[in-house]
Every structure is written in C-alpha cells, then in structure tokens.
C-alpha atoms as a PDB file:
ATOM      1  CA  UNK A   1     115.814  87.161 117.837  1.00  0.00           C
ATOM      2  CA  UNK A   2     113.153  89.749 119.310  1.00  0.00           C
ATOM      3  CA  UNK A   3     111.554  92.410 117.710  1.00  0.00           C
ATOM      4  CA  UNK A   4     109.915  95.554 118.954  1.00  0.00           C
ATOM      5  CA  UNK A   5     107.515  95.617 115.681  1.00  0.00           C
ATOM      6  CA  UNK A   6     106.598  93.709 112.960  1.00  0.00           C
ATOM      7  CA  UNK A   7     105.043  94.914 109.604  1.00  0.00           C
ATOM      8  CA  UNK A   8     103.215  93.164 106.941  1.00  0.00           C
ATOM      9  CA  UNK A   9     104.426  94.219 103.552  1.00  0.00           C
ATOM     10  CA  UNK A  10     103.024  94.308 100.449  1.00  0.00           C
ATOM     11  CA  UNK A  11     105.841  92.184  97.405  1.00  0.00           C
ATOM     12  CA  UNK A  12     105.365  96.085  95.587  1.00  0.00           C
ATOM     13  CA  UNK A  13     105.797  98.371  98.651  1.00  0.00           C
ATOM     14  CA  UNK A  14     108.966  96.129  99.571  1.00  0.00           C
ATOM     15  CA  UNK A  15     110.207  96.014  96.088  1.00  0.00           C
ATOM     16  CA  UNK A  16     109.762  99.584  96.026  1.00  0.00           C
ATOM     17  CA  UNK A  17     110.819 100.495  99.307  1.00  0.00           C
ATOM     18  CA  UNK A  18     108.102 102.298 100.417  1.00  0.00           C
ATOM     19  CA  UNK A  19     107.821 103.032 104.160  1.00  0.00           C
ATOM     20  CA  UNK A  20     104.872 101.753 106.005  1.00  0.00           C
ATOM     21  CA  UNK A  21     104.410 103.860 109.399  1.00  0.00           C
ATOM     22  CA  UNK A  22     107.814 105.480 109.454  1.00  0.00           C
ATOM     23  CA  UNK A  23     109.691 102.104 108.842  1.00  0.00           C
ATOM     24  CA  UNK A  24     111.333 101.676 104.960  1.00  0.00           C
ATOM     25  CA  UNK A  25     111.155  97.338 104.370  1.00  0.00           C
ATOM     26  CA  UNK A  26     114.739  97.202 103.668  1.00  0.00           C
ATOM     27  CA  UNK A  27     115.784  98.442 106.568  1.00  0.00           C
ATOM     28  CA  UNK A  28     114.323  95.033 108.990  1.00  0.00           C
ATOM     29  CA  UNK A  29     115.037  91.783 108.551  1.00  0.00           C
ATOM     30  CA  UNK A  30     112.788  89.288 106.365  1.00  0.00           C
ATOM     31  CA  UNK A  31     111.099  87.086 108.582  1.00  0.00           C
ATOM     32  CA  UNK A  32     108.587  85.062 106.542  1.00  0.00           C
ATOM     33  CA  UNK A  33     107.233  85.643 102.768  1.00  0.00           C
ATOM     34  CA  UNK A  34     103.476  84.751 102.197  1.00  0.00           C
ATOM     35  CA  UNK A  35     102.335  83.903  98.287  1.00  0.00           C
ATOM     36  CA  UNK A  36      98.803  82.714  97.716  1.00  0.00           C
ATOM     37  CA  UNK A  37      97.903  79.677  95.042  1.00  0.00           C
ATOM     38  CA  UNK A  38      96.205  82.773  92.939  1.00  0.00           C
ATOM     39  CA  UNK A  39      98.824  85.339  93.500  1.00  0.00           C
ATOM     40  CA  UNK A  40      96.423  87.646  95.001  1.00  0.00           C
ATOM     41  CA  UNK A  41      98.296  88.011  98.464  1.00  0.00           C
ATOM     42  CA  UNK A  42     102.199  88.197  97.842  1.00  0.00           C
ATOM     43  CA  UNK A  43     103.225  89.639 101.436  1.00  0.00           C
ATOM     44  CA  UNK A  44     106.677  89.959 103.189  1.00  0.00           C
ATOM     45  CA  UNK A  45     106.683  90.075 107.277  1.00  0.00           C
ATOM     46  CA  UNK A  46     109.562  92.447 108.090  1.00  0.00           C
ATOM     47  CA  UNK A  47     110.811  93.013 111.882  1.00  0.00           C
ATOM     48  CA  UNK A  48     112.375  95.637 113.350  1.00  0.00           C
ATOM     49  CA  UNK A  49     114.529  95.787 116.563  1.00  0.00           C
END
C-alpha cells in the first residue's frame, strides 16, 4: 500500500481527532503505534492516500 503522506500523531491529538496540516487522524489508516518505556512519546503514524 502507498501513501502520498504520512503524519506523526500525537496518542491525544488522535484520540481527539484533531487535524494536523489539514488531515483529521481518523480519516488514514494506522500504520505503526510508537510507546516509549517512560510513556513520554505515545505516537501513532497515520498515512494518507
């Protein structure tokens, strides 16, 4: 599957649904979730075709 962009989310601006550059999280498709051993960085990678 190809995308023409990929944006990092935050776990809270996905959770929320906040759009990042014009592009709302739940509208892409998850690619990969990132968690940190001290829950600082909780990110989701979302593309969109």
């Amino acid at each position: 599957m190809t995308f023409k962009k990929v944006i990092i989310f935050s776990l809270k601006e996905f959770n929320d649904n906040k759009p990042n550059d014009g592009y709302s999280p739940q509208n892409g498709h998850v690619i990969n979730v990132f968690f940190s051993a001290n829950r600082l960085t909780e990110c989701v990678a979302v593309g969109f075709q």
